[in-house]
C-alpha atoms as a PDB file:
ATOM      1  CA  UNK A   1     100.534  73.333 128.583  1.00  0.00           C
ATOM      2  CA  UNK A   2      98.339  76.273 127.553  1.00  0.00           C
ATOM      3  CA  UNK A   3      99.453  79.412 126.118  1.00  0.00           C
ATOM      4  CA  UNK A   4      96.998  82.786 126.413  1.00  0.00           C
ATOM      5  CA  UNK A   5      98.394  84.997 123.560  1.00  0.00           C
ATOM      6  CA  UNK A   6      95.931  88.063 124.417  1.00  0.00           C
ATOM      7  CA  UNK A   7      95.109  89.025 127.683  1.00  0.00           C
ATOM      8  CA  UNK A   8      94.754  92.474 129.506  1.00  0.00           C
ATOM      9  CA  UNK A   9      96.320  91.442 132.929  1.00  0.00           C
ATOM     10  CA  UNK A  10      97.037  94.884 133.641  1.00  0.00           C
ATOM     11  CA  UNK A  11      93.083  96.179 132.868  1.00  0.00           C
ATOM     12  CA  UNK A  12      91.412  97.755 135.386  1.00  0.00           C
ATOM     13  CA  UNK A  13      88.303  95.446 136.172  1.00  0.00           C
ATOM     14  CA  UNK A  14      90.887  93.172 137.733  1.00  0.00           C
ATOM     15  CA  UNK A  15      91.772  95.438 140.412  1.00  0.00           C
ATOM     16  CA  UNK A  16      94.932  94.202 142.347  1.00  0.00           C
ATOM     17  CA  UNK A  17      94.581  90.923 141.528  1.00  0.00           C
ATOM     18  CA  UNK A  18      96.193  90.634 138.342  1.00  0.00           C
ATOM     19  CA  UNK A  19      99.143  88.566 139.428  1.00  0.00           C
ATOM     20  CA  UNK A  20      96.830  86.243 141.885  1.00  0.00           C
ATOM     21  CA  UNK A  21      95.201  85.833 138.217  1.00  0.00           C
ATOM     22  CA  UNK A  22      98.349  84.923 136.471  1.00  0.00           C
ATOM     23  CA  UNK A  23      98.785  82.483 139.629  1.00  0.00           C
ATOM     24  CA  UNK A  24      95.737  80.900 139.007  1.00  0.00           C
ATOM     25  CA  UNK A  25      95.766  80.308 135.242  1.00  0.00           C
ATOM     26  CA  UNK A  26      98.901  78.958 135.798  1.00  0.00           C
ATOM     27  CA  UNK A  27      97.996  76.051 138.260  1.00  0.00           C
ATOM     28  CA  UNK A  28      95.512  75.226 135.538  1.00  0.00           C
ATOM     29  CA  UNK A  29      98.411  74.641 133.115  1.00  0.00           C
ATOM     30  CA  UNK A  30      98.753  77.984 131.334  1.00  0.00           C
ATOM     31  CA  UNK A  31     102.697  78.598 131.044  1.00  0.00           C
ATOM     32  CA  UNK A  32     102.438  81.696 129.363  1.00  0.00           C
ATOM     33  CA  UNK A  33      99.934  85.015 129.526  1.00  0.00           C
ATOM     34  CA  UNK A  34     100.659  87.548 126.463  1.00  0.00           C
ATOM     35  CA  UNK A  35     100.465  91.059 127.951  1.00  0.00           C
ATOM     36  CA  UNK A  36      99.577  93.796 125.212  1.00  0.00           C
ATOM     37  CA  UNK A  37      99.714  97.659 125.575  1.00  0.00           C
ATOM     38  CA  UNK A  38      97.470  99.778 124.765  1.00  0.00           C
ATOM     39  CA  UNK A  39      99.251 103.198 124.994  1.00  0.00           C
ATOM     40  CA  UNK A  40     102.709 104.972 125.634  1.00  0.00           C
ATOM     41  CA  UNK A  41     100.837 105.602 129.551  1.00  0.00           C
ATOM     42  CA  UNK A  42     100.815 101.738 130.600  1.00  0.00           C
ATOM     43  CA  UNK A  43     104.359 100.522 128.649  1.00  0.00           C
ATOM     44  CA  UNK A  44     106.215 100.077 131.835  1.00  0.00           C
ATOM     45  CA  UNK A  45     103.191  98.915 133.742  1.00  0.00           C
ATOM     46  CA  UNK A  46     102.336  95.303 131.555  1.00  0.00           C
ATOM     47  CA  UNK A  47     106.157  95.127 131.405  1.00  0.00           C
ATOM     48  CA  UNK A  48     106.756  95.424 134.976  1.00  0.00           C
ATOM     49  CA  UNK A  49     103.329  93.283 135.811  1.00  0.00           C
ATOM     50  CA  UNK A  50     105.337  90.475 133.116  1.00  0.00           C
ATOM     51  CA  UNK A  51     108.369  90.758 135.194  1.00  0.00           C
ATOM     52  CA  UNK A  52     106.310  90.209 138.435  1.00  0.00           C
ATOM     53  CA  UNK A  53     104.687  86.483 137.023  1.00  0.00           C
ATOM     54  CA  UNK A  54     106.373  83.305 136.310  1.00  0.00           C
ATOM     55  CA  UNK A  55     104.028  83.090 133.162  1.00  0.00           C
ATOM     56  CA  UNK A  56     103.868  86.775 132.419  1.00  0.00           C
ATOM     57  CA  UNK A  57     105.597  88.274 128.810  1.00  0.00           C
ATOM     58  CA  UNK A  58     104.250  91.163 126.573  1.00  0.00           C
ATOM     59  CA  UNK A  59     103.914  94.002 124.224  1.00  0.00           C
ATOM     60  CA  UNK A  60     104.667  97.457 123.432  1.00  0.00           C
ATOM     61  CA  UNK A  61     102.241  99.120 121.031  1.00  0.00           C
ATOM     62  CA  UNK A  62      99.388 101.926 120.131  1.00  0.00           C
ATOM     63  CA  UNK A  63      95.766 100.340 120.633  1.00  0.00           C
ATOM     64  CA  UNK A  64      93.766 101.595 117.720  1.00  0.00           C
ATOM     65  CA  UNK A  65      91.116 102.687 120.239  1.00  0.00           C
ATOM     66  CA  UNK A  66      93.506 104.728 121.773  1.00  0.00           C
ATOM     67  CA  UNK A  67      95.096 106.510 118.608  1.00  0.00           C
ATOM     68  CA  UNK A  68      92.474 109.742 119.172  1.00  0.00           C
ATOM     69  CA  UNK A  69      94.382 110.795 121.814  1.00  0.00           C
ATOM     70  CA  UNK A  70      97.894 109.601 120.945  1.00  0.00           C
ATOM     71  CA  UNK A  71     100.301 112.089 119.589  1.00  0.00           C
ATOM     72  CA  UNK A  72     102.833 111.748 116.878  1.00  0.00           C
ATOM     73  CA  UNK A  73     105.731 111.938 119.124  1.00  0.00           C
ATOM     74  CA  UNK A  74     104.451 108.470 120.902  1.00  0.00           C
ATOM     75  CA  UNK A  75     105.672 107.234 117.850  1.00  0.00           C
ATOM     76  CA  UNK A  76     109.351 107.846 118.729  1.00  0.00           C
ATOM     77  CA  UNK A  77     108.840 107.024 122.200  1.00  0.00           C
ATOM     78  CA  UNK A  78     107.091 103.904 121.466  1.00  0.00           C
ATOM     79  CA  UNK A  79     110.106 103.118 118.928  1.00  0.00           C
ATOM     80  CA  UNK A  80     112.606 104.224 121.739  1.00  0.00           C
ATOM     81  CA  UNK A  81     110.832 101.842 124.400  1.00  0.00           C
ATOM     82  CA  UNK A  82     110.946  98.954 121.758  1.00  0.00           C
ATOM     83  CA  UNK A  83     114.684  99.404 120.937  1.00  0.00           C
ATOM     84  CA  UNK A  84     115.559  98.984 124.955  1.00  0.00           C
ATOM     85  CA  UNK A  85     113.410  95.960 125.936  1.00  0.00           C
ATOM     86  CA  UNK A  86     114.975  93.971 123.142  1.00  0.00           C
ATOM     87  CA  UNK A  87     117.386  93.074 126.101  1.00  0.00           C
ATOM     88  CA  UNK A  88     114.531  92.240 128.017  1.00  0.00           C
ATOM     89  CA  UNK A  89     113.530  88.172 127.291  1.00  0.00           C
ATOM     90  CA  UNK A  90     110.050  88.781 128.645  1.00  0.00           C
ATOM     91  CA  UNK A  91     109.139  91.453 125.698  1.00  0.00           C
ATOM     92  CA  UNK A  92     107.296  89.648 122.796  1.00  0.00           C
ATOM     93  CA  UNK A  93     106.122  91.804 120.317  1.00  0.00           C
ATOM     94  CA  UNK A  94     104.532  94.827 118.902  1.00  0.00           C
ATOM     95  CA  UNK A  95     101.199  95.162 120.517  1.00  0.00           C
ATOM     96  CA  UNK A  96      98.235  95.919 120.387  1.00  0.00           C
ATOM     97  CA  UNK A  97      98.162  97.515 116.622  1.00  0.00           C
ATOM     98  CA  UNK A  98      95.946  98.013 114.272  1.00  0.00           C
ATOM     99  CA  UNK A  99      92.505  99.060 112.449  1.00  0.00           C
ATOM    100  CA  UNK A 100      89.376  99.464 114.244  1.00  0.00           C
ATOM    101  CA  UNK A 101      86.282 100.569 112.266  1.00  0.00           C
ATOM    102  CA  UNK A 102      83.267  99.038 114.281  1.00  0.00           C
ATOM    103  CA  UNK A 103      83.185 102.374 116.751  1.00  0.00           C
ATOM    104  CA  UNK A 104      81.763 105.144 114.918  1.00  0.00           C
ATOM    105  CA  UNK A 105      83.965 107.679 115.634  1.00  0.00           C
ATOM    106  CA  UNK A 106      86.921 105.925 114.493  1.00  0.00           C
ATOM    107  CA  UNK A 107      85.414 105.456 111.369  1.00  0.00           C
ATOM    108  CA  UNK A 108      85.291 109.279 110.844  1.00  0.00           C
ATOM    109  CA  UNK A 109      87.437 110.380 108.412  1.00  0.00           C
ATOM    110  CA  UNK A 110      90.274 112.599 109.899  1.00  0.00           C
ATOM    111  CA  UNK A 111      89.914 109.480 112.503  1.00  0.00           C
ATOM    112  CA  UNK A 112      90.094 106.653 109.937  1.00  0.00           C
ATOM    113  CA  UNK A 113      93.524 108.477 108.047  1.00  0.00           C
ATOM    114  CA  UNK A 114      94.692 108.681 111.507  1.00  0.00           C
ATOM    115  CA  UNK A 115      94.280 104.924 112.611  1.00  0.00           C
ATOM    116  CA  UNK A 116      95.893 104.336 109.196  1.00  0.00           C
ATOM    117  CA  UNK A 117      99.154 106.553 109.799  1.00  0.00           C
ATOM    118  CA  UNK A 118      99.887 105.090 113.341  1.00  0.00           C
ATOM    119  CA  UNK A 119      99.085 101.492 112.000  1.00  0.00           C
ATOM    120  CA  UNK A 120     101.640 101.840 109.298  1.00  0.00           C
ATOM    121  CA  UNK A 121     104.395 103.837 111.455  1.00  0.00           C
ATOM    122  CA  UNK A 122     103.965 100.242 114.184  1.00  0.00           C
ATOM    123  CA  UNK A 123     104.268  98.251 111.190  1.00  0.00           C
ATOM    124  CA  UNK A 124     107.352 100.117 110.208  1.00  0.00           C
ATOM    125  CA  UNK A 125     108.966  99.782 113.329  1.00  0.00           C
ATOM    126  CA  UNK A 126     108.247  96.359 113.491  1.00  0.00           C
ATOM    127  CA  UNK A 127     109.682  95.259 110.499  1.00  0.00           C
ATOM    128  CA  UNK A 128     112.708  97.082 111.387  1.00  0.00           C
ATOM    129  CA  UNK A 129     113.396  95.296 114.863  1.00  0.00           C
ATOM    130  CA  UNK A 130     112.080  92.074 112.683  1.00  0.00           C
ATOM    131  CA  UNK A 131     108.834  91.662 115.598  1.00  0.00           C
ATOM    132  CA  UNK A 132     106.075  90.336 115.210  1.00  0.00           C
ATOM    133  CA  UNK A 133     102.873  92.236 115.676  1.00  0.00           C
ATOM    134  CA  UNK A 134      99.850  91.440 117.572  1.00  0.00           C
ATOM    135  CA  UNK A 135      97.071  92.794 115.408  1.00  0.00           C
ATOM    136  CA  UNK A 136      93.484  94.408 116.814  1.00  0.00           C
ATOM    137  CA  UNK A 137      91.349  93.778 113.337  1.00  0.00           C
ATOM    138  CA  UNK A 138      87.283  94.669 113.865  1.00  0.00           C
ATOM    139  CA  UNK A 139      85.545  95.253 111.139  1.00  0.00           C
ATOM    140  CA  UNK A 140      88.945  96.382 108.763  1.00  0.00           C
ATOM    141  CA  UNK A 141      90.185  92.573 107.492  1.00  0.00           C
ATOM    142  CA  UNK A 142      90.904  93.701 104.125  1.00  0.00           C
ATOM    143  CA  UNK A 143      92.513  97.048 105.066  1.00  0.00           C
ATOM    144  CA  UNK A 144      94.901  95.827 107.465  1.00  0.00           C
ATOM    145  CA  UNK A 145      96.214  92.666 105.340  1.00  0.00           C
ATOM    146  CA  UNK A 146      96.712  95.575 102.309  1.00  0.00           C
ATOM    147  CA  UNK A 147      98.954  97.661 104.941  1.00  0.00           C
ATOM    148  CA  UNK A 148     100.627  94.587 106.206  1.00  0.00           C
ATOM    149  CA  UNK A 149     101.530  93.435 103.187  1.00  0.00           C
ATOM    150  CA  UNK A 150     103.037  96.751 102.147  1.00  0.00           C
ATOM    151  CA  UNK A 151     104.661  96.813 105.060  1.00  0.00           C
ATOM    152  CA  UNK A 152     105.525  93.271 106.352  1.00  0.00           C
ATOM    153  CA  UNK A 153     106.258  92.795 109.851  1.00  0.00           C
ATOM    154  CA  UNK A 154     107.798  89.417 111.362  1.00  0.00           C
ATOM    155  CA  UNK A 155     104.615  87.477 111.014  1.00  0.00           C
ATOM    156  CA  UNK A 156     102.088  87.388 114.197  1.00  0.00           C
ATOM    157  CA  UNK A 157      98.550  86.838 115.037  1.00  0.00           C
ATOM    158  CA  UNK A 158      95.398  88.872 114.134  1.00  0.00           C
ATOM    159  CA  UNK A 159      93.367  88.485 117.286  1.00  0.00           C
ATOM    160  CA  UNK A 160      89.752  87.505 118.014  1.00  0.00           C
ATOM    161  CA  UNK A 161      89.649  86.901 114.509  1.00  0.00           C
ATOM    162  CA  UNK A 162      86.441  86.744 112.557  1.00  0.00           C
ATOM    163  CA  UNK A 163      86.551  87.141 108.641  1.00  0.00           C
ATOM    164  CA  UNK A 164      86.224  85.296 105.856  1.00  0.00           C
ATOM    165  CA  UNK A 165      88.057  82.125 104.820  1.00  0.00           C
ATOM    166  CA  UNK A 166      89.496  83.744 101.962  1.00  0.00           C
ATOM    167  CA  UNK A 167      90.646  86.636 104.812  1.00  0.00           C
ATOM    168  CA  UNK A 168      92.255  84.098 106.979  1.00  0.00           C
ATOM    169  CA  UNK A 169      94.740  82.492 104.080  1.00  0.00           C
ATOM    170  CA  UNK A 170      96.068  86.177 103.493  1.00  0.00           C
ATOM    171  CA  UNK A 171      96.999  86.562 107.310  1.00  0.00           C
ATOM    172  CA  UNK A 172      98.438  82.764 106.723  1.00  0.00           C
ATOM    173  CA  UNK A 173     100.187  83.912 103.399  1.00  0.00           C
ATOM    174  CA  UNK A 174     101.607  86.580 105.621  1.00  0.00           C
ATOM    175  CA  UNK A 175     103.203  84.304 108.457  1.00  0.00           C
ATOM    176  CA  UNK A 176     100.192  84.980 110.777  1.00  0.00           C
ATOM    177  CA  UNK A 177      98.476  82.805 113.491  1.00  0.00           C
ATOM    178  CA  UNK A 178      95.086  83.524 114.148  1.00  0.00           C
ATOM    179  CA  UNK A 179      93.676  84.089 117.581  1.00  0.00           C
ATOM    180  CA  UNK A 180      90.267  82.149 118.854  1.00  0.00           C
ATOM    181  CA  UNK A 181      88.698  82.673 122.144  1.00  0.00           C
ATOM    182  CA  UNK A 182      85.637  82.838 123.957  1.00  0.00           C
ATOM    183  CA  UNK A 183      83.283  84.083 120.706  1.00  0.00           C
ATOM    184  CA  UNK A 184      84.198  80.714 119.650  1.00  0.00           C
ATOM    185  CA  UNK A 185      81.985  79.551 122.311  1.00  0.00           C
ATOM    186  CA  UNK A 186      78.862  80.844 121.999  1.00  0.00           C
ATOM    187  CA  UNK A 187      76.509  78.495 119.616  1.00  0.00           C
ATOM    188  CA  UNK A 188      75.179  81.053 117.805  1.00  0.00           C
ATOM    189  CA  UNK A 189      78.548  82.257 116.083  1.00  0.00           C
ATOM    190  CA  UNK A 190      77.986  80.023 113.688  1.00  0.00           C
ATOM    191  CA  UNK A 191      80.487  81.709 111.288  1.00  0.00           C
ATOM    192  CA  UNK A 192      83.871  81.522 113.835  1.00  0.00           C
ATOM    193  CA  UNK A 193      82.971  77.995 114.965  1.00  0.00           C
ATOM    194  CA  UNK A 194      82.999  76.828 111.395  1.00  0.00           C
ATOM    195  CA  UNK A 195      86.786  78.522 110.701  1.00  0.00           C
ATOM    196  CA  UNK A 196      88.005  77.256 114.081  1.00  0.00           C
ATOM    197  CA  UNK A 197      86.691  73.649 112.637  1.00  0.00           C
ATOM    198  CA  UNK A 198      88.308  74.200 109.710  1.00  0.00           C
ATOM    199  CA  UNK A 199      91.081  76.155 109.533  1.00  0.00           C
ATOM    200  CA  UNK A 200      94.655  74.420 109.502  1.00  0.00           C
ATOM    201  CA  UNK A 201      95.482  73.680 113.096  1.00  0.00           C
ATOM    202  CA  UNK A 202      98.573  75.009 112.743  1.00  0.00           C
ATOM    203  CA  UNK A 203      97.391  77.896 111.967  1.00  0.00           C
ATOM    204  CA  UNK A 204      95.596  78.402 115.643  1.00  0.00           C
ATOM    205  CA  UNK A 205      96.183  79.889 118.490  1.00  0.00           C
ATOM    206  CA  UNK A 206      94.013  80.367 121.836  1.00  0.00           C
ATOM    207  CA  UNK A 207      93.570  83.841 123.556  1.00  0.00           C
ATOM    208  CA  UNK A 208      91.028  85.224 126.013  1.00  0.00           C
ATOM    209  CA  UNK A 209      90.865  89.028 125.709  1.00  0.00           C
ATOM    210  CA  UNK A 210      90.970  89.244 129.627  1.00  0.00           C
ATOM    211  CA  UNK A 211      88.698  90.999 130.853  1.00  0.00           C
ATOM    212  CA  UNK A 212      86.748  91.271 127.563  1.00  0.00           C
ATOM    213  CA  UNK A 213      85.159  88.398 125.357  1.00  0.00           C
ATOM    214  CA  UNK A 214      83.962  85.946 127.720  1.00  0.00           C
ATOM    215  CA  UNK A 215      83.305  82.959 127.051  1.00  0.00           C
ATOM    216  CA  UNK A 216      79.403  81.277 126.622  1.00  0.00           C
ATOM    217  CA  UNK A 217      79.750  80.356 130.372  1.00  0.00           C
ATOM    218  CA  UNK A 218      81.048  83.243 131.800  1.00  0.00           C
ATOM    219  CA  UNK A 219      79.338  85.858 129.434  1.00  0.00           C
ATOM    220  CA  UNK A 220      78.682  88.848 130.567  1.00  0.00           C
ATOM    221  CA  UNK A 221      81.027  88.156 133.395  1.00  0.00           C
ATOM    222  CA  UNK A 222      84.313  89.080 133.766  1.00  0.00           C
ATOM    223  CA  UNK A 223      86.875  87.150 131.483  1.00  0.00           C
ATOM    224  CA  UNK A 224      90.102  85.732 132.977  1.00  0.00           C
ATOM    225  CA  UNK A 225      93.425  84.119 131.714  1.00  0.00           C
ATOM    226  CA  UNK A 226      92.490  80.805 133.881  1.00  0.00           C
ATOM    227  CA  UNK A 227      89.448  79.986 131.162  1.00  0.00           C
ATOM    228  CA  UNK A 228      92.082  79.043 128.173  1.00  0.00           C
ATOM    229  CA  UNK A 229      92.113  75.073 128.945  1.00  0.00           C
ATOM    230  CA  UNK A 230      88.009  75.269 128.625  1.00  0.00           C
ATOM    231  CA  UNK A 231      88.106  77.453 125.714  1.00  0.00           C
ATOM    232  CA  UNK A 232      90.522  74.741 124.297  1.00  0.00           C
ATOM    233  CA  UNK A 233      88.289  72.301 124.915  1.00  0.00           C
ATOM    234  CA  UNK A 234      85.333  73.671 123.092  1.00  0.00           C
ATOM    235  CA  UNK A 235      87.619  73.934 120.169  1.00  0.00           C
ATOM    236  CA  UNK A 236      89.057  70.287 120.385  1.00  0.00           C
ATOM    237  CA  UNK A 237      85.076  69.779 120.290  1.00  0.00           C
ATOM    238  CA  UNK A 238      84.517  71.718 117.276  1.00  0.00           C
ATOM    239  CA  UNK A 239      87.291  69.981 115.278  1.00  0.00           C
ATOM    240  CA  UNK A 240      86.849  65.721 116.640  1.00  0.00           C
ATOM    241  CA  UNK A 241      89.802  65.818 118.679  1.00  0.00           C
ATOM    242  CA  UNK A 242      91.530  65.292 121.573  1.00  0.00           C
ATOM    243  CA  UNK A 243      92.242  68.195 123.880  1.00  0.00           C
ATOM    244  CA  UNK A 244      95.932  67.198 124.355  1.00  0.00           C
ATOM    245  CA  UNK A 245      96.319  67.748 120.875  1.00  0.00           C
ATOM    246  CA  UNK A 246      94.908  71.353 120.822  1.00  0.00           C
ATOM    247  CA  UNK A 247      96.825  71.739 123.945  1.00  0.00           C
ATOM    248  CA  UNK A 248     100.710  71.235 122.403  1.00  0.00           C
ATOM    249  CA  UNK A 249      99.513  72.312 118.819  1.00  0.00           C
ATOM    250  CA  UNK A 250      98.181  75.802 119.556  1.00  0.00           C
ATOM    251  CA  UNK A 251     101.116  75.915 121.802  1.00  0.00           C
ATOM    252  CA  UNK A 252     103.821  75.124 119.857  1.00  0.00           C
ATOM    253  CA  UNK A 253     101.510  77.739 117.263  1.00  0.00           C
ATOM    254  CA  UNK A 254     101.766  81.166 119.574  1.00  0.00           C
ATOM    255  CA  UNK A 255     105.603  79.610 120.113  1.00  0.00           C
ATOM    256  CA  UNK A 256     106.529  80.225 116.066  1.00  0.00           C
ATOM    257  CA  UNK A 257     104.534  83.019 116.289  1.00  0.00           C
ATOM    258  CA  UNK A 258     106.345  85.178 118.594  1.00  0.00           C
ATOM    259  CA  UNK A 259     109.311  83.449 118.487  1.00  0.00           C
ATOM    260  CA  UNK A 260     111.299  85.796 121.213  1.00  0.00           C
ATOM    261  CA  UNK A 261     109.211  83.929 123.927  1.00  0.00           C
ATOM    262  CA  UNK A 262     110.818  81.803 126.466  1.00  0.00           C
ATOM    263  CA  UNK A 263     108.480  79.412 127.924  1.00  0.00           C
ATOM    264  CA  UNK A 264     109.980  76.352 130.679  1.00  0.00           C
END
């Protein structure tokens, strides 16, 4: 069994076929799609889309991206919407939080102090319903692990990661998992191939990003959940092993990682 711990189900490039996609990755052995939020706007919609999947489950959280717009009373809906799915088996995590200072005007900074006090409000609100975060990191490694460690949530997994070794044992120090996916792919990325070689295993876990980061032979297609057993593949590749072994370790990975999940 497969697990995809990062995919935009509910995005629009898939149209009305996101649950005919869920269907599909799951006849190719993926038991479990990770639906993140983005904003206060689409909180019921990934949960309901979750609820309308055998292998749906997801997150409640303020996309970094989408901070410029957010207001400060999202915060206390966002912390109000948390508290109530708690009863809800299918809700995972906080998601998707963090820093993003690759897009210029992020990096502005009114914009940067911003992404900085919604990051640390999510982080407080995870650590108080002990969650685990799933963390958007591009191009702000070192600034998120300082907030996280200031403000420690219940462990996670910093997606599409892509820093340094020395980057990757603080998100490990911290209780993290790190998400690989379709950049892994691509030849040329010399730098992620060589941590998803040698990283701990156990330390792994294998997302797509749906509809975003497709793989080498998709690219610049369309990405979809049903591409997680190849994008295993490549990584049992990179490392000399057998795919059956990426398979139930990265598994049993995104399982102590988000430890709420129920997967049959």
């Amino acid at each position: 069994m497969w697990i995809d711990t990062h995919c935009h189900l509910d995005a629009h490039e898939f149209g009305n076929e996101s649950v005919e996609q869920a269907r599909k990755a799951g006849a190719q052995g993926v038991g479990m799609i990770v639906i993140p939020a983005v904003e206060t706007a689409n909180f019921s919609i990934v949960a309901q889309l979750a609820a309308s999947v055998d292998n749906g489950c997801y997150a409640l959280g303020i996309h970094p991206i989408y901070v410029p717009n957010a207001k400060e009373d999202d915060l206390r809906v966002l912390r109000g919407q948390v508290e109530a799915a708690l009863a809800d088996q299918r809700f995972v995590a906080l998601g998707e939080i963090g820093l993003d200072f690759f897009i210029p005007m992020l990096t502005e900074p009114a914009m940067r102090e911003k992404q900085i006090f919604f990051f640390r409000e999510q982080l407080k609100i995870a650590r108080d319903f002990e969650l685990p975060v799933l963390m958007h990191v591009r191009r702000s490694q070192d600034v998120v692990l300082k907030h996280a460690r200031q403000i420690r949530p219940a462990g996670g997994i910093a997606h599409a990661f892509n820093g340094s070794f020395q980057q990757a044992q603080g998100y490990i120090d911290l209780g993290f998992k790190l998400g690989f996916g379709g950049a892994m792919t691509f030849t040329r990325a010399l730098q992620i191939r060589r941590m998803a070689a040698e990283l701990p295993l156990d330390a792994i876990v294998l997302e797509t990003d749906a509809p975003d980061i497709s793989p080498s032979w998709i690219h610049p297609g369309r990405n979809s959940p049903d591409q997680i057993p190849r994008i295993g593949a490549v990584l049992a590749e990179l490392r000399g092993i057998s795919v059956e072994e990426v398979a139930s370790t990265t598994t049993a990975n995104a399982k102590s990682a988000l430890s709420r999940m129920i997967v049959s």
